[in-house]
PDB file of N, CA and C in Angstrom:
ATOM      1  N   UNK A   1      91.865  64.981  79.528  1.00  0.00           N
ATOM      2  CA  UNK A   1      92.731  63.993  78.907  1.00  0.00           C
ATOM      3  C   UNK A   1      93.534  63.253  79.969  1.00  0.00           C
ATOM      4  N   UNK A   2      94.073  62.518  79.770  1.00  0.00           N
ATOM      5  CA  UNK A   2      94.789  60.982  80.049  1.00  0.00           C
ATOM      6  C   UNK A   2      96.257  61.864  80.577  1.00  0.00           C
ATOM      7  N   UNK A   3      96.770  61.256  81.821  1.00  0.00           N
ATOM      8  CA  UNK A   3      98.064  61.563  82.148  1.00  0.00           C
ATOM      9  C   UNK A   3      99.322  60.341  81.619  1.00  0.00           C
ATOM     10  N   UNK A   4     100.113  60.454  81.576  1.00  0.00           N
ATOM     11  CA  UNK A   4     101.453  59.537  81.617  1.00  0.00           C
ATOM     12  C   UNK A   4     102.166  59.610  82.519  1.00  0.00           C
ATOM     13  N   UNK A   5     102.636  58.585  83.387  1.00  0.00           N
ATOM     14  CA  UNK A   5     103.993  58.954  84.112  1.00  0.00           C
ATOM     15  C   UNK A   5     104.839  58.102  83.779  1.00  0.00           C
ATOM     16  N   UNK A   6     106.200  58.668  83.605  1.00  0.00           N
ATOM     17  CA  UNK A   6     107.462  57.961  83.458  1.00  0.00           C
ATOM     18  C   UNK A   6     108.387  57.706  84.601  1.00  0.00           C
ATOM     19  N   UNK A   7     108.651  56.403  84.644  1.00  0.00           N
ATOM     20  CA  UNK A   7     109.595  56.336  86.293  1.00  0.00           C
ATOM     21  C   UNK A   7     111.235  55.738  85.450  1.00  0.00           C
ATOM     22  N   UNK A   8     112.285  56.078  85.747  1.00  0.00           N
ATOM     23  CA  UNK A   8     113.360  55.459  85.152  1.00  0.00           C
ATOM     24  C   UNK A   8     114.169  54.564  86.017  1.00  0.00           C
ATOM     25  N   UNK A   9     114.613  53.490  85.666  1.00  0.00           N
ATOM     26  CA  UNK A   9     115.459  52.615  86.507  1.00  0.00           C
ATOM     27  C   UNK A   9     117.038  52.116  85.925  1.00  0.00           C
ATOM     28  N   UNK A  10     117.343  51.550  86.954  1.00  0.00           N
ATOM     29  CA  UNK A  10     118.636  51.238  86.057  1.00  0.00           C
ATOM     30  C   UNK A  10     118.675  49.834  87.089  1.00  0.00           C
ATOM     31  N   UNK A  11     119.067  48.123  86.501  1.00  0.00           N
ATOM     32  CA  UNK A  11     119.135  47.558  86.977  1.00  0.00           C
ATOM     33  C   UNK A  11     120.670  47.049  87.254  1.00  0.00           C
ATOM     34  N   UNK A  12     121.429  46.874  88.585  1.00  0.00           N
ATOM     35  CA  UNK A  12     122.823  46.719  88.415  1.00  0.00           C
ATOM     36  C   UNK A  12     123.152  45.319  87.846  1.00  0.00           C
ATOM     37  N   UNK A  13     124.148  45.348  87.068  1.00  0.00           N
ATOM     38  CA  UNK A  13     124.298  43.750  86.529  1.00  0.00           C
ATOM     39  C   UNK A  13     123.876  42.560  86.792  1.00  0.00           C
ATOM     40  N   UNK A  14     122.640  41.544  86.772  1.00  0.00           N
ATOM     41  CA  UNK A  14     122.387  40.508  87.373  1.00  0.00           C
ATOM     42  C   UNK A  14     121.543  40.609  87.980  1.00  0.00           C
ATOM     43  N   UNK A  15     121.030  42.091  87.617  1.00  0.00           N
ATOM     44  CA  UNK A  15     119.624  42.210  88.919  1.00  0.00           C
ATOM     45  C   UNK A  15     118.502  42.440  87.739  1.00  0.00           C
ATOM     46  N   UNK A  16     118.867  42.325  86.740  1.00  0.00           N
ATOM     47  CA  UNK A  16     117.515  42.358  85.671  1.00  0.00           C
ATOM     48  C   UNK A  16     116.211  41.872  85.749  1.00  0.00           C
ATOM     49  N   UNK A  17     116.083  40.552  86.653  1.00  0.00           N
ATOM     50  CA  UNK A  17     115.328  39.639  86.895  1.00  0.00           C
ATOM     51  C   UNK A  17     114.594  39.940  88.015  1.00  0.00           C
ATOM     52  N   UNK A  18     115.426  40.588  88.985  1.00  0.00           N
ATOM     53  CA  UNK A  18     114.894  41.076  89.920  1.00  0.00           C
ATOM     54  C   UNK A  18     113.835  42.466  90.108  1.00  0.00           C
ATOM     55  N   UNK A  19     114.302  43.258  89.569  1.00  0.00           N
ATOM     56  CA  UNK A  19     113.660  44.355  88.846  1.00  0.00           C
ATOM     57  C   UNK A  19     112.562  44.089  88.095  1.00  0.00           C
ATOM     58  N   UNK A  20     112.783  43.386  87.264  1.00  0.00           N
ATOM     59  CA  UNK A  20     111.126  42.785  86.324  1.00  0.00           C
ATOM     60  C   UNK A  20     110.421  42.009  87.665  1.00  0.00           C
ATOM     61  N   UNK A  21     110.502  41.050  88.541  1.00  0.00           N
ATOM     62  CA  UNK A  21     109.705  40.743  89.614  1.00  0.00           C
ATOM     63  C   UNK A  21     109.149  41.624  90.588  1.00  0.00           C
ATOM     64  N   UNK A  22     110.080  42.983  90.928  1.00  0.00           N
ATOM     65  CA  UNK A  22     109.544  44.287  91.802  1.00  0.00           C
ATOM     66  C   UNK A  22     108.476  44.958  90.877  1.00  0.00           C
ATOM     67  N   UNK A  23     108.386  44.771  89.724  1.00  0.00           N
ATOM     68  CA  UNK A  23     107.621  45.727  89.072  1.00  0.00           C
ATOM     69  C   UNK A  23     105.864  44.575  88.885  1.00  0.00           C
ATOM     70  N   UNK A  24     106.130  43.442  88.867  1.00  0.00           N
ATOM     71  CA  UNK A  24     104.846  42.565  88.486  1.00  0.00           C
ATOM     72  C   UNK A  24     104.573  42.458  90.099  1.00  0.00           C
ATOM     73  N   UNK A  25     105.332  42.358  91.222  1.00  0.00           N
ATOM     74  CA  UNK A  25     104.917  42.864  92.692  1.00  0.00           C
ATOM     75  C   UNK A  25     103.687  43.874  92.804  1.00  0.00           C
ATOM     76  N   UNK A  26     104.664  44.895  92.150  1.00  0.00           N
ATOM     77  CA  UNK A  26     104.143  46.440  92.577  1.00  0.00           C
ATOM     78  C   UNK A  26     102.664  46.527  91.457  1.00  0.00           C
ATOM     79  N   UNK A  27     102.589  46.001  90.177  1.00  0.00           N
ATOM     80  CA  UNK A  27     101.422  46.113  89.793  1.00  0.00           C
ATOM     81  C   UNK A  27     100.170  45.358  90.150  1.00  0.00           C
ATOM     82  N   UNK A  28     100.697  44.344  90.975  1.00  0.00           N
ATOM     83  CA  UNK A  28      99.732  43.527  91.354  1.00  0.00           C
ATOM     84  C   UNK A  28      99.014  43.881  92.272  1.00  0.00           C
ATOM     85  N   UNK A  29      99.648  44.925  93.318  1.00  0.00           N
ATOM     86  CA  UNK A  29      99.627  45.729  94.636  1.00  0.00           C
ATOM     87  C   UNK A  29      98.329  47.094  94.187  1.00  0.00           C
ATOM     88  N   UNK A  30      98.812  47.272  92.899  1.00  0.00           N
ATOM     89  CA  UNK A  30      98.323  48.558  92.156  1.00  0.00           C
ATOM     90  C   UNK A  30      97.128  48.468  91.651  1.00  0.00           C
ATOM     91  N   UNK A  31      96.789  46.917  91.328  1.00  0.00           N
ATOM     92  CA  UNK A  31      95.524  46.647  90.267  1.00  0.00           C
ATOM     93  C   UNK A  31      94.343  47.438  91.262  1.00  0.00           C
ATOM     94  N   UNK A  32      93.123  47.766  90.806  1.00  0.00           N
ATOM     95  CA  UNK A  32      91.825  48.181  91.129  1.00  0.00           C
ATOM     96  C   UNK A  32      92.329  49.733  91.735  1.00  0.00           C
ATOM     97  N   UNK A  33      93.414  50.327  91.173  1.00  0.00           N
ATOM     98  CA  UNK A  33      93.507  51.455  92.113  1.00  0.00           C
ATOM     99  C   UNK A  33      92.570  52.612  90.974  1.00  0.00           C
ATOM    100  N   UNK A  34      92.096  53.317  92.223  1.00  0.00           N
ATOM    101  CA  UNK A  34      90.992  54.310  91.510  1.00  0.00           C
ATOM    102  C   UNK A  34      92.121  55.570  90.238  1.00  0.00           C
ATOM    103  N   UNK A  35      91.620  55.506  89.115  1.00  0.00           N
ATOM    104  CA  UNK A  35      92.328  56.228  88.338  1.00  0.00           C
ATOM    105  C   UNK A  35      93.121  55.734  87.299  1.00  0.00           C
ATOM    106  N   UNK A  36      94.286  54.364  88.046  1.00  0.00           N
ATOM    107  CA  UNK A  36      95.478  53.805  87.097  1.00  0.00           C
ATOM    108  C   UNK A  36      94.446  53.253  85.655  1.00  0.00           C
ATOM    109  N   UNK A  37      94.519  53.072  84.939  1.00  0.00           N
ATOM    110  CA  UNK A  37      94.312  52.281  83.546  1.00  0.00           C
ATOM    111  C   UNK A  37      95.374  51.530  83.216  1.00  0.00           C
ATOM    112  N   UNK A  38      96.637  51.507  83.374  1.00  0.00           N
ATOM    113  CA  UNK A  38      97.656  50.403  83.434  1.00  0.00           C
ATOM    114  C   UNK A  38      98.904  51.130  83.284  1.00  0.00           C
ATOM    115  N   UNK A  39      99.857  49.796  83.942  1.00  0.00           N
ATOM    116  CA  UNK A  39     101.288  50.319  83.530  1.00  0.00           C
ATOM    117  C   UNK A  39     102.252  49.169  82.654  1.00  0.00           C
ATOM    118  N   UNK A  40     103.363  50.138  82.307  1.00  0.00           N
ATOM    119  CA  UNK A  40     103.968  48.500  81.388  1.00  0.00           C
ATOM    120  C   UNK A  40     105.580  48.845  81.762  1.00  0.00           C
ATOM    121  N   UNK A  41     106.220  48.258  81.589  1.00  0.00           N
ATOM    122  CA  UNK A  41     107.846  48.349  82.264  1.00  0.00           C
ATOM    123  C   UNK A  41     108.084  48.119  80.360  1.00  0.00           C
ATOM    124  N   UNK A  42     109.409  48.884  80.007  1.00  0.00           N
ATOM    125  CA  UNK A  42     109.879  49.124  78.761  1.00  0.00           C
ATOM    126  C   UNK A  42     111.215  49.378  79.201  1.00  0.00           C
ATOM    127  N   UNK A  43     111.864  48.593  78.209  1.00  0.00           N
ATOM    128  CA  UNK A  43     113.512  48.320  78.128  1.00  0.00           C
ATOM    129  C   UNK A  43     113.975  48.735  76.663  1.00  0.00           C
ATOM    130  N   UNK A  44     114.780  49.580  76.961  1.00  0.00           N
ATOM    131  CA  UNK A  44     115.145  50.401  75.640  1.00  0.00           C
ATOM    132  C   UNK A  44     116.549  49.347  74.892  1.00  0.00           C
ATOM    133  N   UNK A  45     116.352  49.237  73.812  1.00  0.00           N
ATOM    134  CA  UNK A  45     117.080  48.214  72.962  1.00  0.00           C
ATOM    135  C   UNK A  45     118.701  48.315  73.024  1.00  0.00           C
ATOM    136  N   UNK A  46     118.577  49.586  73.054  1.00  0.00           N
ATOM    137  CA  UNK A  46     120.729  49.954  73.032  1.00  0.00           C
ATOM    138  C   UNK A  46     120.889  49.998  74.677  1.00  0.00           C
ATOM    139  N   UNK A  47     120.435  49.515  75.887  1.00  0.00           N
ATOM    140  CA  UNK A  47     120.953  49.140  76.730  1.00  0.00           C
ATOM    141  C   UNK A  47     120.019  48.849  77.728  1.00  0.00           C
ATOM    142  N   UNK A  48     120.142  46.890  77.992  1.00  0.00           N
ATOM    143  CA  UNK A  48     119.652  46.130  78.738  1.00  0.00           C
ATOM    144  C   UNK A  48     119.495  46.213  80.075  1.00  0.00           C
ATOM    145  N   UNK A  49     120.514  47.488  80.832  1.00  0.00           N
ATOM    146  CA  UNK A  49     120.021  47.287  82.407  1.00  0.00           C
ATOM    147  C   UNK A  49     119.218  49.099  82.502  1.00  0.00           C
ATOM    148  N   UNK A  50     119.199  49.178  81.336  1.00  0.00           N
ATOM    149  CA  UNK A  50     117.989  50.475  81.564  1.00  0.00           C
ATOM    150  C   UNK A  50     116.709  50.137  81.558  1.00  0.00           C
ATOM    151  N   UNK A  51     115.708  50.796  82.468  1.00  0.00           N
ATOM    152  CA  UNK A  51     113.776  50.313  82.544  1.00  0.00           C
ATOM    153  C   UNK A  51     113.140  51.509  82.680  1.00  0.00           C
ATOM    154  N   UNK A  52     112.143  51.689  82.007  1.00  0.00           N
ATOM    155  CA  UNK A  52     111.172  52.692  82.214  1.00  0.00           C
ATOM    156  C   UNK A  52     109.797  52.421  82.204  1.00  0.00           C
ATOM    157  N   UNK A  53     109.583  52.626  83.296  1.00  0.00           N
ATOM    158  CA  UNK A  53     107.759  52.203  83.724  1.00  0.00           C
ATOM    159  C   UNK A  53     107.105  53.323  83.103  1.00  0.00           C
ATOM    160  N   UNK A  54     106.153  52.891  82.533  1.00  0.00           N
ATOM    161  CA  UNK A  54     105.472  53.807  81.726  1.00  0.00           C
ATOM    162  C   UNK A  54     103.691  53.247  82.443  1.00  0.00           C
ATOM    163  N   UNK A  55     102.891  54.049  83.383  1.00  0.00           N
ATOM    164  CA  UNK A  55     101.527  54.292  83.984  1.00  0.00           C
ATOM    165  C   UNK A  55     100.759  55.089  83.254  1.00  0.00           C
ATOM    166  N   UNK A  56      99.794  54.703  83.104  1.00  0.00           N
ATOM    167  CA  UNK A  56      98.821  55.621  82.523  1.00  0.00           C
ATOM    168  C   UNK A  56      97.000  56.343  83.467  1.00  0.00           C
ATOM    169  N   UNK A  57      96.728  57.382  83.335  1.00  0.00           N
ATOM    170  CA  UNK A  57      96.125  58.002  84.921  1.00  0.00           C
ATOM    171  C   UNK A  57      94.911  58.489  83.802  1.00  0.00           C
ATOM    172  N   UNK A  58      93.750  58.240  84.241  1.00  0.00           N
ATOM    173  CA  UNK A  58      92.643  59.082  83.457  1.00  0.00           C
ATOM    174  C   UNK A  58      92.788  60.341  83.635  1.00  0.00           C
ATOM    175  N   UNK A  59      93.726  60.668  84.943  1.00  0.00           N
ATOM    176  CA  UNK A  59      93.823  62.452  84.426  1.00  0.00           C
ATOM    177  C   UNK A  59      94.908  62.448  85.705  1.00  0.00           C
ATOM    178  N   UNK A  60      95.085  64.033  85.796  1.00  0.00           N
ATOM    179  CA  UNK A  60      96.439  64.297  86.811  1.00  0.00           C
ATOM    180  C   UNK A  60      95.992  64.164  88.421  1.00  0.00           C
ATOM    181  N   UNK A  61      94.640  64.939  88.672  1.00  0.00           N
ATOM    182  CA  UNK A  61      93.886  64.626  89.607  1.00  0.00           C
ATOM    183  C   UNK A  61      93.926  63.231  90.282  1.00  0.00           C
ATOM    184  N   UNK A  62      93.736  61.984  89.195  1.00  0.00           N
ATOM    185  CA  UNK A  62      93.503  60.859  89.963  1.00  0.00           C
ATOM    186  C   UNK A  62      94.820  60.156  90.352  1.00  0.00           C
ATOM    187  N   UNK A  63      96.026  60.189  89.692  1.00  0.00           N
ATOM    188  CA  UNK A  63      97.478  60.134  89.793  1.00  0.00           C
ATOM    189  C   UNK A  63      98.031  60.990  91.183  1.00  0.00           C
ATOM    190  N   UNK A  64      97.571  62.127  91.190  1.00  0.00           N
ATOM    191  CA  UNK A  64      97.688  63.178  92.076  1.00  0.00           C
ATOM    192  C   UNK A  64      97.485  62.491  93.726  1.00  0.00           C
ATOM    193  N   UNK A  65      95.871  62.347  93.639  1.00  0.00           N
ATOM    194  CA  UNK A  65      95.547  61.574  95.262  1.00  0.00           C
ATOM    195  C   UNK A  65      95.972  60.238  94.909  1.00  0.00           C
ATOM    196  N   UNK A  66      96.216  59.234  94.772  1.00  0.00           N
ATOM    197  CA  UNK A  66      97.057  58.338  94.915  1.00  0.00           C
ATOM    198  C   UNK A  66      98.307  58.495  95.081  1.00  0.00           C
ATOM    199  N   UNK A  67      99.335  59.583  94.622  1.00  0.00           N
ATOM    200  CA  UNK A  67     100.603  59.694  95.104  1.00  0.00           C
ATOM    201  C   UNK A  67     100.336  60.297  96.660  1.00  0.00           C
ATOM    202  N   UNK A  68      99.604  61.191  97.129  1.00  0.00           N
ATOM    203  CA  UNK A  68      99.169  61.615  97.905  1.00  0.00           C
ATOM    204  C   UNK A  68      99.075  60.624  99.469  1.00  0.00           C
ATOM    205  N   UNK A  69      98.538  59.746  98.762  1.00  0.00           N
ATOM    206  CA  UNK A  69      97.653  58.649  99.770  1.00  0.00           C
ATOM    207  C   UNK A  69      98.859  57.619 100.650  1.00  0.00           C
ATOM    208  N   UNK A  70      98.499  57.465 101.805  1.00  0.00           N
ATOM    209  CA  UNK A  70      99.435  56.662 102.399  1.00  0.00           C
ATOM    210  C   UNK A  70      99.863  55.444 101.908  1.00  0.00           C
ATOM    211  N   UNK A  71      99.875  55.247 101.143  1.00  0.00           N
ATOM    212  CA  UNK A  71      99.637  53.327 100.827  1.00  0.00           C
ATOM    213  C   UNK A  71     100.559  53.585  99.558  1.00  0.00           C
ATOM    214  N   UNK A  72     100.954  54.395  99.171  1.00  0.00           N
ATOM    215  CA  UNK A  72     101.831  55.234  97.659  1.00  0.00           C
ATOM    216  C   UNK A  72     103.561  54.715  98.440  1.00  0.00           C
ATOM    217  N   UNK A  73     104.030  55.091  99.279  1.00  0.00           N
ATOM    218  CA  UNK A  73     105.273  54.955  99.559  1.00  0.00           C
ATOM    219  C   UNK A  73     106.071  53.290  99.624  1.00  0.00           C
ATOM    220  N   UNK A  74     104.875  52.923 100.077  1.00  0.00           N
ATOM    221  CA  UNK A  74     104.890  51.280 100.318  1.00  0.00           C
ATOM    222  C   UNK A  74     104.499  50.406  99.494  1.00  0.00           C
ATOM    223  N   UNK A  75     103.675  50.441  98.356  1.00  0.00           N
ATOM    224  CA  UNK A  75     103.591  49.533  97.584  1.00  0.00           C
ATOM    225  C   UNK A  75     104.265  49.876  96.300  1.00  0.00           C
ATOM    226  N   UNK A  76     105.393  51.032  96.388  1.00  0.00           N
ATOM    227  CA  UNK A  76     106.389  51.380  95.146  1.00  0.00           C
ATOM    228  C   UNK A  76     107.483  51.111  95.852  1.00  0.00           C
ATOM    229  N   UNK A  77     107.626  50.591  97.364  1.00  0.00           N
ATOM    230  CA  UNK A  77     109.155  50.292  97.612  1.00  0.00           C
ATOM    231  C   UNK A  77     109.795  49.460  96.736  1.00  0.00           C
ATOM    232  N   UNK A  78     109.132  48.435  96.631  1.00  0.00           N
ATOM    233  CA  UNK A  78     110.344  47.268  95.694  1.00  0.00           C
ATOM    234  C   UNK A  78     111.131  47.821  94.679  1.00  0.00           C
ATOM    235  N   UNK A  79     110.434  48.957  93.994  1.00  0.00           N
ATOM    236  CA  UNK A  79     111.521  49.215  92.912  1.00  0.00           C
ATOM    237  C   UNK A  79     112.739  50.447  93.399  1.00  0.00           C
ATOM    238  N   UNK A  80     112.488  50.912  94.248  1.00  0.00           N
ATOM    239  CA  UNK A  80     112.974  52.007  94.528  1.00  0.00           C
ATOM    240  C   UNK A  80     114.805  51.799  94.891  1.00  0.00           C
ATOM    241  N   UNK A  81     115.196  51.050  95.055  1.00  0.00           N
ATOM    242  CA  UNK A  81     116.370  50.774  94.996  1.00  0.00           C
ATOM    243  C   UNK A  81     117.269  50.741  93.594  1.00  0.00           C
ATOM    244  N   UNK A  82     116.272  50.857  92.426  1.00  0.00           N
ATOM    245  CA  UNK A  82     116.686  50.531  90.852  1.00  0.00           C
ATOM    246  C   UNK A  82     116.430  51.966  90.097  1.00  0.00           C
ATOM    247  N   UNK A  83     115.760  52.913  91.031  1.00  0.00           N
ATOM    248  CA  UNK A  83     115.830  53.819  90.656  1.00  0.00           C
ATOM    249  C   UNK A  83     117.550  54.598  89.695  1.00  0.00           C
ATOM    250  N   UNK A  84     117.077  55.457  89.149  1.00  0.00           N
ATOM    251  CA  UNK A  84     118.240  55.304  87.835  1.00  0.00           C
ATOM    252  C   UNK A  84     119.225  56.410  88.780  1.00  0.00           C
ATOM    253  N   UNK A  85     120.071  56.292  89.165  1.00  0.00           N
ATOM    254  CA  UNK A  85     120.954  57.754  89.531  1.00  0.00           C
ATOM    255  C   UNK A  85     121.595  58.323  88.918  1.00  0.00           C
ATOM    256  N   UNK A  86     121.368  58.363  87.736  1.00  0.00           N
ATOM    257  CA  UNK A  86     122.187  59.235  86.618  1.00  0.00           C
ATOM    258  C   UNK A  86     120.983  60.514  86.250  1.00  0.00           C
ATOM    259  N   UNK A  87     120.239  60.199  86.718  1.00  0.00           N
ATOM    260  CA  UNK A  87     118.951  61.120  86.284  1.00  0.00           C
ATOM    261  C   UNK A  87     118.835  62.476  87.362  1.00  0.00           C
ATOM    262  N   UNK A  88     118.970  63.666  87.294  1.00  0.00           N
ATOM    263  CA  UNK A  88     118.358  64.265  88.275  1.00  0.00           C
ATOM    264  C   UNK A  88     116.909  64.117  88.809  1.00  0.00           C
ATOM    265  N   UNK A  89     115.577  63.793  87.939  1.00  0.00           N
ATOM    266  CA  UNK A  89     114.580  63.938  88.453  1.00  0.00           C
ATOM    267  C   UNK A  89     114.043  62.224  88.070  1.00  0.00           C
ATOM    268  N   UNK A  90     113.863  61.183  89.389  1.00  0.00           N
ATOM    269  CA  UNK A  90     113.718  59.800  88.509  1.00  0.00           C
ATOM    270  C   UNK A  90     112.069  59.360  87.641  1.00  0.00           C
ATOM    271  N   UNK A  91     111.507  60.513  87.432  1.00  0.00           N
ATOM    272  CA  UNK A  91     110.079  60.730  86.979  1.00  0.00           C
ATOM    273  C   UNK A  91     110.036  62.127  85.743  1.00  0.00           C
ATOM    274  N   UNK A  92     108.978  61.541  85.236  1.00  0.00           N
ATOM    275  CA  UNK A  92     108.469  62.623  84.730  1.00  0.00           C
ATOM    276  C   UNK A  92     107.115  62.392  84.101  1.00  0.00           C
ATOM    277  N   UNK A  93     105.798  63.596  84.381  1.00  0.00           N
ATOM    278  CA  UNK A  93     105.003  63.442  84.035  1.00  0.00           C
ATOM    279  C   UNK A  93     104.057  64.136  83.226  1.00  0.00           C
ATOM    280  N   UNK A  94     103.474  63.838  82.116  1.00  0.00           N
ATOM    281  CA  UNK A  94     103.369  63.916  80.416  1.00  0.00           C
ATOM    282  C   UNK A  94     101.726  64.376  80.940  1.00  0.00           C
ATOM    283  N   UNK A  95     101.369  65.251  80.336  1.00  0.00           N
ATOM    284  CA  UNK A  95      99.934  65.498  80.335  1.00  0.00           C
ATOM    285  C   UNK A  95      99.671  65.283  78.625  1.00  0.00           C
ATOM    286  N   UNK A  96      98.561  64.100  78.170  1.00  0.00           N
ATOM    287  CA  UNK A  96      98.424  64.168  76.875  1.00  0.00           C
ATOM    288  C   UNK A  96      97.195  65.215  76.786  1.00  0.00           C
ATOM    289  N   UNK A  97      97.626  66.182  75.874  1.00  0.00           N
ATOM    290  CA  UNK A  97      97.104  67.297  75.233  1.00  0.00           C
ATOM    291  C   UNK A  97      96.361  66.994  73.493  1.00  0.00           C
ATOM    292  N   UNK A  98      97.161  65.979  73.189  1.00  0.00           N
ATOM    293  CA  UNK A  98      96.473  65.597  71.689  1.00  0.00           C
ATOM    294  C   UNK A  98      97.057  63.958  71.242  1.00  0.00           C
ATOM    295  N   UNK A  99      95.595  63.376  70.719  1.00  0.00           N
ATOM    296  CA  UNK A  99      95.658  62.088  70.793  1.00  0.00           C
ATOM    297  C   UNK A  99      94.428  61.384  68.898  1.00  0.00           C
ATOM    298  N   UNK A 100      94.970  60.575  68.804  1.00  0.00           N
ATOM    299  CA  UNK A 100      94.212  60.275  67.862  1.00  0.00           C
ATOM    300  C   UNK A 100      93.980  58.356  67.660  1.00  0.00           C
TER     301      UNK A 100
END
């Protein structure tokens, strides 16, 4: 089955715009990568400078060597400054177990 990863951000006032441009950067950087099937950036309704990238991995394996791989640190810099600091862990990742 299909992995999920969740990345959380927080954009500081006025940087909303900026943040949505690091993320269409970074997927553009990302397209043809062996494994991804896509990602989508999601903004939760009760508060506008919160973001959560939501990736999707044909499995943990292929998510796995791509975080792995040299080219992982550098084409996720742009967002990494929006990372959320209220969070202890700014990820988390979902193994789907049941799907319909």
């Amino acid at each position: 089955m299909s992995v999920r990863v969740l990345l959380w951000y927080r954009a500081p006032q006025g940087e909303e715009q900026a943040l949505l441009e690091a993320f269409h950067l970074i997927s553009g950087r990302l397209a043809g990568t062996p494994g991804l099937l896509g990602s989508q950036l999601w903004r939760p309704a009760h508060d506008p400078a919160d973001f959560v990238v939501v990736s999707e991995w044909e499995s943990r394996q292929a998510f796995e060597t791509w975080e792995r791989g040299s080219a992982h640190k550098a084409d996720t810099a742009a967002l990494r400054p929006y990372r959320d600091p209220r969070r202890e862990r700014p990820f988390m990742l979902l193994d789907v177990v049941a799907a319909y």
